[in-house]
Protein backbone atom coordinates (compact mmCIF):
# COMPACT_ATOMS: atom_id res chain seq x y z
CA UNK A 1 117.74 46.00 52.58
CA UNK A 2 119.61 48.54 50.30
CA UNK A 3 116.65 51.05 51.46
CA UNK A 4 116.15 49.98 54.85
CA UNK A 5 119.65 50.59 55.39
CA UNK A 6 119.97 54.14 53.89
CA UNK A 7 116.53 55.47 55.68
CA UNK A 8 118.51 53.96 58.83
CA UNK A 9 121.76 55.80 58.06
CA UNK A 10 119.98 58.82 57.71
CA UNK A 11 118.22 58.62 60.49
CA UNK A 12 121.83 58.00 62.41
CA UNK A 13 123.61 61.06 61.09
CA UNK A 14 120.53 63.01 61.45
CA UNK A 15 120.46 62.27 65.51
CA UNK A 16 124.26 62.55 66.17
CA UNK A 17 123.79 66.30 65.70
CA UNK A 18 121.21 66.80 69.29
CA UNK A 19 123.19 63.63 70.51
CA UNK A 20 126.09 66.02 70.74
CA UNK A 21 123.97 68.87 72.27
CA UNK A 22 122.50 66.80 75.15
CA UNK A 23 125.90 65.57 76.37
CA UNK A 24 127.41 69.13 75.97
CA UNK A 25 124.57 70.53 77.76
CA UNK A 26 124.89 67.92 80.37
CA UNK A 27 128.30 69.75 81.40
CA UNK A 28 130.77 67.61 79.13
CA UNK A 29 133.32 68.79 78.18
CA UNK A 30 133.36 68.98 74.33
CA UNK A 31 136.60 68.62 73.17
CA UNK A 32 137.11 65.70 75.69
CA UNK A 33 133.85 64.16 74.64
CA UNK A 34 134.68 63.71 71.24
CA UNK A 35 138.45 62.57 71.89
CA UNK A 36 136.55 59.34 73.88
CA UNK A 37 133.68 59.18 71.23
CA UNK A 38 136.04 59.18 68.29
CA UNK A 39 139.04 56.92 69.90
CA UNK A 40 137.08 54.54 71.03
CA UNK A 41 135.24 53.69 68.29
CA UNK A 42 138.20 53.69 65.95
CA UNK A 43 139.48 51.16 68.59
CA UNK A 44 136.76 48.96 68.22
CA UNK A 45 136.25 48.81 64.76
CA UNK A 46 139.95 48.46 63.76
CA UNK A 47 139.74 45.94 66.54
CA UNK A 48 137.35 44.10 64.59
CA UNK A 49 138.89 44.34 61.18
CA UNK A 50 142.04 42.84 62.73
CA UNK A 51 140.08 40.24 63.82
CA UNK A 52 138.77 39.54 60.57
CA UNK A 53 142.08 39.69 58.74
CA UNK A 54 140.63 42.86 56.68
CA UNK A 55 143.36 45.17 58.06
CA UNK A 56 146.78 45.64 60.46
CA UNK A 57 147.84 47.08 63.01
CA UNK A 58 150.49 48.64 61.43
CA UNK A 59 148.17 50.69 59.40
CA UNK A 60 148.56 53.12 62.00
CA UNK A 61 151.83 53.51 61.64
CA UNK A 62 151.23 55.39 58.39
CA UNK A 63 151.28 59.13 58.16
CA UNK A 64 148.39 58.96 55.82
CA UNK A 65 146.24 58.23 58.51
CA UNK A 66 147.20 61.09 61.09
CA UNK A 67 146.72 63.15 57.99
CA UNK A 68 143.25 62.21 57.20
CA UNK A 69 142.39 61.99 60.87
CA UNK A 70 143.48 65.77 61.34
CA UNK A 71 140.91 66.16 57.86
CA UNK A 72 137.97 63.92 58.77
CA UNK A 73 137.85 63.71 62.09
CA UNK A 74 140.20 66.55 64.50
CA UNK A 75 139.61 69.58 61.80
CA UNK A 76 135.12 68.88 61.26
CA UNK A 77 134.59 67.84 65.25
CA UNK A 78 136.46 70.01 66.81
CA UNK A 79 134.79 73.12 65.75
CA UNK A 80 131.24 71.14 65.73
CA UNK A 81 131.56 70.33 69.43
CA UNK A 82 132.83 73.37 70.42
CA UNK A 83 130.09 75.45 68.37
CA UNK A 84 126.97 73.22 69.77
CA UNK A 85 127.99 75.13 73.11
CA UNK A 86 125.97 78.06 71.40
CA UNK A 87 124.20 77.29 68.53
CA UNK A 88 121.39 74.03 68.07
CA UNK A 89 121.77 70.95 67.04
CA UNK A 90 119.49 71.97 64.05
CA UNK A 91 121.62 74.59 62.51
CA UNK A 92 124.91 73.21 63.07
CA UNK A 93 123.25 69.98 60.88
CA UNK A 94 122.25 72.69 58.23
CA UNK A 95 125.53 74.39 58.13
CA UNK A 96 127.62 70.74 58.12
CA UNK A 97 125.47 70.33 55.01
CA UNK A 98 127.40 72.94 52.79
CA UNK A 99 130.20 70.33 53.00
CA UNK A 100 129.70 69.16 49.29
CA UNK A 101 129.98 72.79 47.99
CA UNK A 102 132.97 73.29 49.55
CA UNK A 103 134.57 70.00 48.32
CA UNK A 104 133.37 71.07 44.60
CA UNK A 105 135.34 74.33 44.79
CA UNK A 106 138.01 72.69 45.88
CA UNK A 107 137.82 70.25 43.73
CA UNK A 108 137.70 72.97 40.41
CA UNK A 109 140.56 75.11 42.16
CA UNK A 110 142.43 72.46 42.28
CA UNK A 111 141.94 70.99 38.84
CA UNK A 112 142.03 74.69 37.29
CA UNK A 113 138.57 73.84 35.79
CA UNK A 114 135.53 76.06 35.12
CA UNK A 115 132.44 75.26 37.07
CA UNK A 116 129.70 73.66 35.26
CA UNK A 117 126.37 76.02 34.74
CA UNK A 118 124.27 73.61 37.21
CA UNK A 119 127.17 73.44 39.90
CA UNK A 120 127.28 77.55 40.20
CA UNK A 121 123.66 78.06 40.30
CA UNK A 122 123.62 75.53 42.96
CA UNK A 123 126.82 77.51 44.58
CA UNK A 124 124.75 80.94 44.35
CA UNK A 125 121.95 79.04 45.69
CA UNK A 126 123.23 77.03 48.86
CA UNK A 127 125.58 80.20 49.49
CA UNK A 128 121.98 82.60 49.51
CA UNK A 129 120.74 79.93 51.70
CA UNK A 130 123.64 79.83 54.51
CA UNK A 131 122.69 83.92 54.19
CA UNK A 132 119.12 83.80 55.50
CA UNK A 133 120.24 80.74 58.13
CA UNK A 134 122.75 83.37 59.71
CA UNK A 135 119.88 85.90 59.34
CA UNK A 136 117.88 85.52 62.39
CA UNK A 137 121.45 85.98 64.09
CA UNK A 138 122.57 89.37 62.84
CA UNK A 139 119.20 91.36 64.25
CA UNK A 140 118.91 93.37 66.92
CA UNK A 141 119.80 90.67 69.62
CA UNK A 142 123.51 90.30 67.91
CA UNK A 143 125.24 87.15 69.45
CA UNK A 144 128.80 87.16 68.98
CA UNK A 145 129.19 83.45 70.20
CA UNK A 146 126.59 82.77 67.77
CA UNK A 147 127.94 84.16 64.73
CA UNK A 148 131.51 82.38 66.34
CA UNK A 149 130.14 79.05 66.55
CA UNK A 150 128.45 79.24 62.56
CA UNK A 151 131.65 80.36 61.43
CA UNK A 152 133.55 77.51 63.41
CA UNK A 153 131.12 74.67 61.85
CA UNK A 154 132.04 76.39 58.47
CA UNK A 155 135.91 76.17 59.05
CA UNK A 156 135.15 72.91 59.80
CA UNK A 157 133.44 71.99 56.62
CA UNK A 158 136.41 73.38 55.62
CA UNK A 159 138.64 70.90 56.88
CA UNK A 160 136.25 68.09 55.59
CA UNK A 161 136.20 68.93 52.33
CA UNK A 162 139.81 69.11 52.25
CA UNK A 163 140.47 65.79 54.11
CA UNK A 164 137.22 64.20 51.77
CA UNK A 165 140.04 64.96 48.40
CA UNK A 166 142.57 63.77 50.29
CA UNK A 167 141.16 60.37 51.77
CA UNK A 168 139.91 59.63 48.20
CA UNK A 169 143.59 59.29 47.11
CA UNK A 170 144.46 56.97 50.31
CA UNK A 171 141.86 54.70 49.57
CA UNK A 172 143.66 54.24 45.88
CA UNK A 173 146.85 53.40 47.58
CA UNK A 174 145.06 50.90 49.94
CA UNK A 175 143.20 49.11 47.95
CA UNK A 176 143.83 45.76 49.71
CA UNK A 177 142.67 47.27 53.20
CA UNK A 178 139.04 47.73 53.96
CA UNK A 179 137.55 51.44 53.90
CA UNK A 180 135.84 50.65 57.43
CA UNK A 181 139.43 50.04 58.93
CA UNK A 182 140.85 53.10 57.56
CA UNK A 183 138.30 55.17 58.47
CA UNK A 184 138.85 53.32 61.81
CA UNK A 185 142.20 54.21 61.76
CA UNK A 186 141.77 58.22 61.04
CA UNK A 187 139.40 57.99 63.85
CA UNK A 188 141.36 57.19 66.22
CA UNK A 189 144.35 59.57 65.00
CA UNK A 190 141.57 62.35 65.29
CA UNK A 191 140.34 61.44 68.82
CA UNK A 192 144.00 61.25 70.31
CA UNK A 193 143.98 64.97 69.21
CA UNK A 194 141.31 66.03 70.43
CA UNK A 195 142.13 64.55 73.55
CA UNK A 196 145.16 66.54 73.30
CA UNK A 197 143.55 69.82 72.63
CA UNK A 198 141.02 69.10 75.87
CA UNK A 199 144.16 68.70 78.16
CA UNK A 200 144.86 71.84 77.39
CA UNK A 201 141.73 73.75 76.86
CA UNK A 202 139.38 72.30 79.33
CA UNK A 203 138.90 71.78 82.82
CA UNK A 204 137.94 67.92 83.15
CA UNK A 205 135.81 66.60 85.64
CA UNK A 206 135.17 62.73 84.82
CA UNK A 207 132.43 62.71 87.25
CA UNK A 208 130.64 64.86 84.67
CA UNK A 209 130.68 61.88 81.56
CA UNK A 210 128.65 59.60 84.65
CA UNK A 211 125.70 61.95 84.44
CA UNK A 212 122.49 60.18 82.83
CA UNK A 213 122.33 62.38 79.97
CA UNK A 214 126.47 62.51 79.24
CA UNK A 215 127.25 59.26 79.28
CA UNK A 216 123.57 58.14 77.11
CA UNK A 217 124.88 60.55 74.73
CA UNK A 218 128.67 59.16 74.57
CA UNK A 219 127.28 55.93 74.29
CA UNK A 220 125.18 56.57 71.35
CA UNK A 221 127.41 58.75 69.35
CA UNK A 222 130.44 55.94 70.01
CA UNK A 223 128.07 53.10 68.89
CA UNK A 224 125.19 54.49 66.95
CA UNK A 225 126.70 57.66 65.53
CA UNK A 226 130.71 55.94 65.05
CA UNK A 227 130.62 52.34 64.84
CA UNK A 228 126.79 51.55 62.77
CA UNK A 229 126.26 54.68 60.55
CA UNK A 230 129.90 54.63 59.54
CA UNK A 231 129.81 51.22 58.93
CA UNK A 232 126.61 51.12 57.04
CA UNK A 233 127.88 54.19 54.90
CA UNK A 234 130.63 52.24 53.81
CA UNK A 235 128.12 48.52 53.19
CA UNK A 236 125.98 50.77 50.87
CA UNK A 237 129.09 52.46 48.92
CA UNK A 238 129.80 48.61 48.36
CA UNK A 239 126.02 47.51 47.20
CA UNK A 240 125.83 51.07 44.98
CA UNK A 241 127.91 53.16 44.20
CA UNK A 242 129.82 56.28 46.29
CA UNK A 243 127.23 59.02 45.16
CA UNK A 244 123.93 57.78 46.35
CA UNK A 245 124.97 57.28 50.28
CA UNK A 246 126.48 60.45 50.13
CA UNK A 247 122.85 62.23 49.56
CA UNK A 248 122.64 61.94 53.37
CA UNK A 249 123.63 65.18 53.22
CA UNK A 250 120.12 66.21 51.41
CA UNK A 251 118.20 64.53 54.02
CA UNK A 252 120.08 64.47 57.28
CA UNK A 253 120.12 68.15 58.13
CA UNK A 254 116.57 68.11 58.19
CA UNK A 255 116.16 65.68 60.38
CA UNK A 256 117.86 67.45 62.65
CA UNK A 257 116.46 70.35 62.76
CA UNK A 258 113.15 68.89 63.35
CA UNK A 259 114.02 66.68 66.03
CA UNK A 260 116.19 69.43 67.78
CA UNK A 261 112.49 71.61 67.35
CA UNK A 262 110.20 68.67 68.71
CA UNK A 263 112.75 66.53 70.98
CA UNK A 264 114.67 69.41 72.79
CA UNK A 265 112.61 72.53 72.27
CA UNK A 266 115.12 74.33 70.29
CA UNK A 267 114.07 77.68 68.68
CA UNK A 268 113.91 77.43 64.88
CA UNK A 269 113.05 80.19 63.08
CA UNK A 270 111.29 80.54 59.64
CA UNK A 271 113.79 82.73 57.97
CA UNK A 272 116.20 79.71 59.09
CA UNK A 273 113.87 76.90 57.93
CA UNK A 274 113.74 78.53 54.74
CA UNK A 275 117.40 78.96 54.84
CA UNK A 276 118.27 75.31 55.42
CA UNK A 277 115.86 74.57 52.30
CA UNK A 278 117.70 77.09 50.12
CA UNK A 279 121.01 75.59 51.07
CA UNK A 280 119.89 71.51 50.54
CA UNK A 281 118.19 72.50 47.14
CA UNK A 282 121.74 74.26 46.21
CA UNK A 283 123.22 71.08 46.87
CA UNK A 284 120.92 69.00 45.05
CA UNK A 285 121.48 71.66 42.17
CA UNK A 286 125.02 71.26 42.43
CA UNK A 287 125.04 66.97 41.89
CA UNK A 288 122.17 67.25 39.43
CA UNK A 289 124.37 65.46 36.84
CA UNK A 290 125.22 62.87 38.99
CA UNK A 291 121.90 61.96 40.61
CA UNK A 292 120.48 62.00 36.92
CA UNK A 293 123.17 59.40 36.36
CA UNK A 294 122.28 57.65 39.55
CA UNK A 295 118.41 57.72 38.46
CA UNK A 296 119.37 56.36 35.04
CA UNK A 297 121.72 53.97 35.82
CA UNK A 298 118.91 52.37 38.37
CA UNK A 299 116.03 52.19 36.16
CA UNK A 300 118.99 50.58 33.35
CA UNK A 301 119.49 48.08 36.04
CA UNK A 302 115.71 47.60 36.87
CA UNK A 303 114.86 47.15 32.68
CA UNK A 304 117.44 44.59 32.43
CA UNK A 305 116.52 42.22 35.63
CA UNK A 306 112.92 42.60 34.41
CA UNK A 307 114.43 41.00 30.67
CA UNK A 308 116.03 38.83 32.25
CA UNK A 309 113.39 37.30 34.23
């Protein structure tokens, strides 16, 4: 089930990316998109931990969930949505994937520590990599909205990596709550923003989320993308450990940029393909010590069951 479960959540977060596209191409509005996608599957889940005495309401009376809602959620979708309105689903996957470099150099800034001989080679790699993705964009045919949106999905990866140190130490001071309902929680802190922003930003036409291909694509990312990859994330940090769900990332982007390529005819170049690579091996560089850890620590477990029996 433990694979099963991870080739599933894979799958998920590899989707959500053309999910997005086909609802913002179906004349959604973005930012008001997300604010229902987000809020209402915070709703629903917190809904359900309630139900199952895992959380309370009055989690969401805490600032530390506006704060890692603003992190997580407002700060990484915001840009994403608003970027998918000129760049495919494919490349904003690739570019969401330099997430865990940023959070490393955070991380070392702000622990005033050297980086590790593996983790900058795998910096200089995936940084070389998000180089030849931008490539194709910077010839003759120069697209400022283009080069706007990839630099919006990076200041959102931005925000993530931030909010990804942050939420770490919330979860220490909640130990007695359930990760699913704060994550519930930030959720629906970041869709009430985003709602906010729309009001402001966007002209709304509701009759727009009714179209076939708007409101499929709400539907999925509030119950497919939200509500079961989330959750599953969270059931296989619980059977494992934190690092091995989080090597989505290494897989995910991929997947996206293939079915963006076969599903929606999106135009992939090589130069980007090869890009994309480059930036998913630099990221594979960069955890080398702790997927040899992972590796180890599962074949330990393996040898001993295999005594045991």
């Amino acid at each position: 089930m433990i694979f099963v479960n991870y080739l599933l959540m894979c799958l998920v977060f590899g989707t959500t990316f053309l999910a997005i596209k086909v609802g913002i191409d179906a004349g959604t509005p973005p930012l008001f998109s997300a604010g229902i996608r987000f809020l209402a599957a915070g709703g629903i889940l917190l809904l359900w931990m309630v139900a199952k005495r895992k959380a309370k309401f009055s989690l969401l009376l805490r600032k530390e969930m506006f704060l890692t809602g603003i992190g997580l959620t407002f700060g990484v979708f915001a840009p994403l949505y608003w970027a998918e309105q000129y760049l495919s689903s494919g490349i904003a996957a690739i570019l969401s994937a330099t997430a865990p470099l940023m959070i490393l150099l955070l991380q070392t800034a702000i622990a005033r520590q050297r980086l590790s001989l593996s983790s900058l080679a795998g910096c200089l790699i995936g940084s070389a990599g998000v180089v030849l993705l931008l490539l194709p964009g910077l010839t003759v045919s120069f697209s400022k909205l283009w080069m706007l949106g990839c630099i919006a999905v990076l200041l959102g990866q931005v925000f993530y990596s931030a909010g990804t140190v942050y939420s770490r130490r919330v979860v220490q001071r909640f130990q007695d709550t359930s990760p699913i309902a704060l994550n519930a929680a930030q959720m629906m802190y970041g869709g009430v923003l985003l709602l906010a922003l729309s009001l402001f930003t966007e002209n709304i036409r509701l009759e727009n989320l009714l179209a076939p291909n708007a409101a499929m694509s709400l539907l999925y990312l509030i119950i497919v993308g939200s509500m079961t990859g989330h959750t599953i994330f969270y059931w296989l940090i619980a059977k494992t450990n934190p690092v091995f769900p989080s090597t989505w990332l290494y897989i995910s982007p991929l997947i996206a940029l293939c079915l963006g390529a076969v599903l929606y005819g999106e135009q992939v170049s090589v130069v980007s393909v090869f890009g994309g690579i480059t930036i998913i091996i630099g990221i594979i560089v960069i955890n080398l010590d702790n997927l040899k850890a992972l590796v180890f620590k599962n074949k330990s477990e393996v040898k001993k069951a295999g005594e045991a029996v």
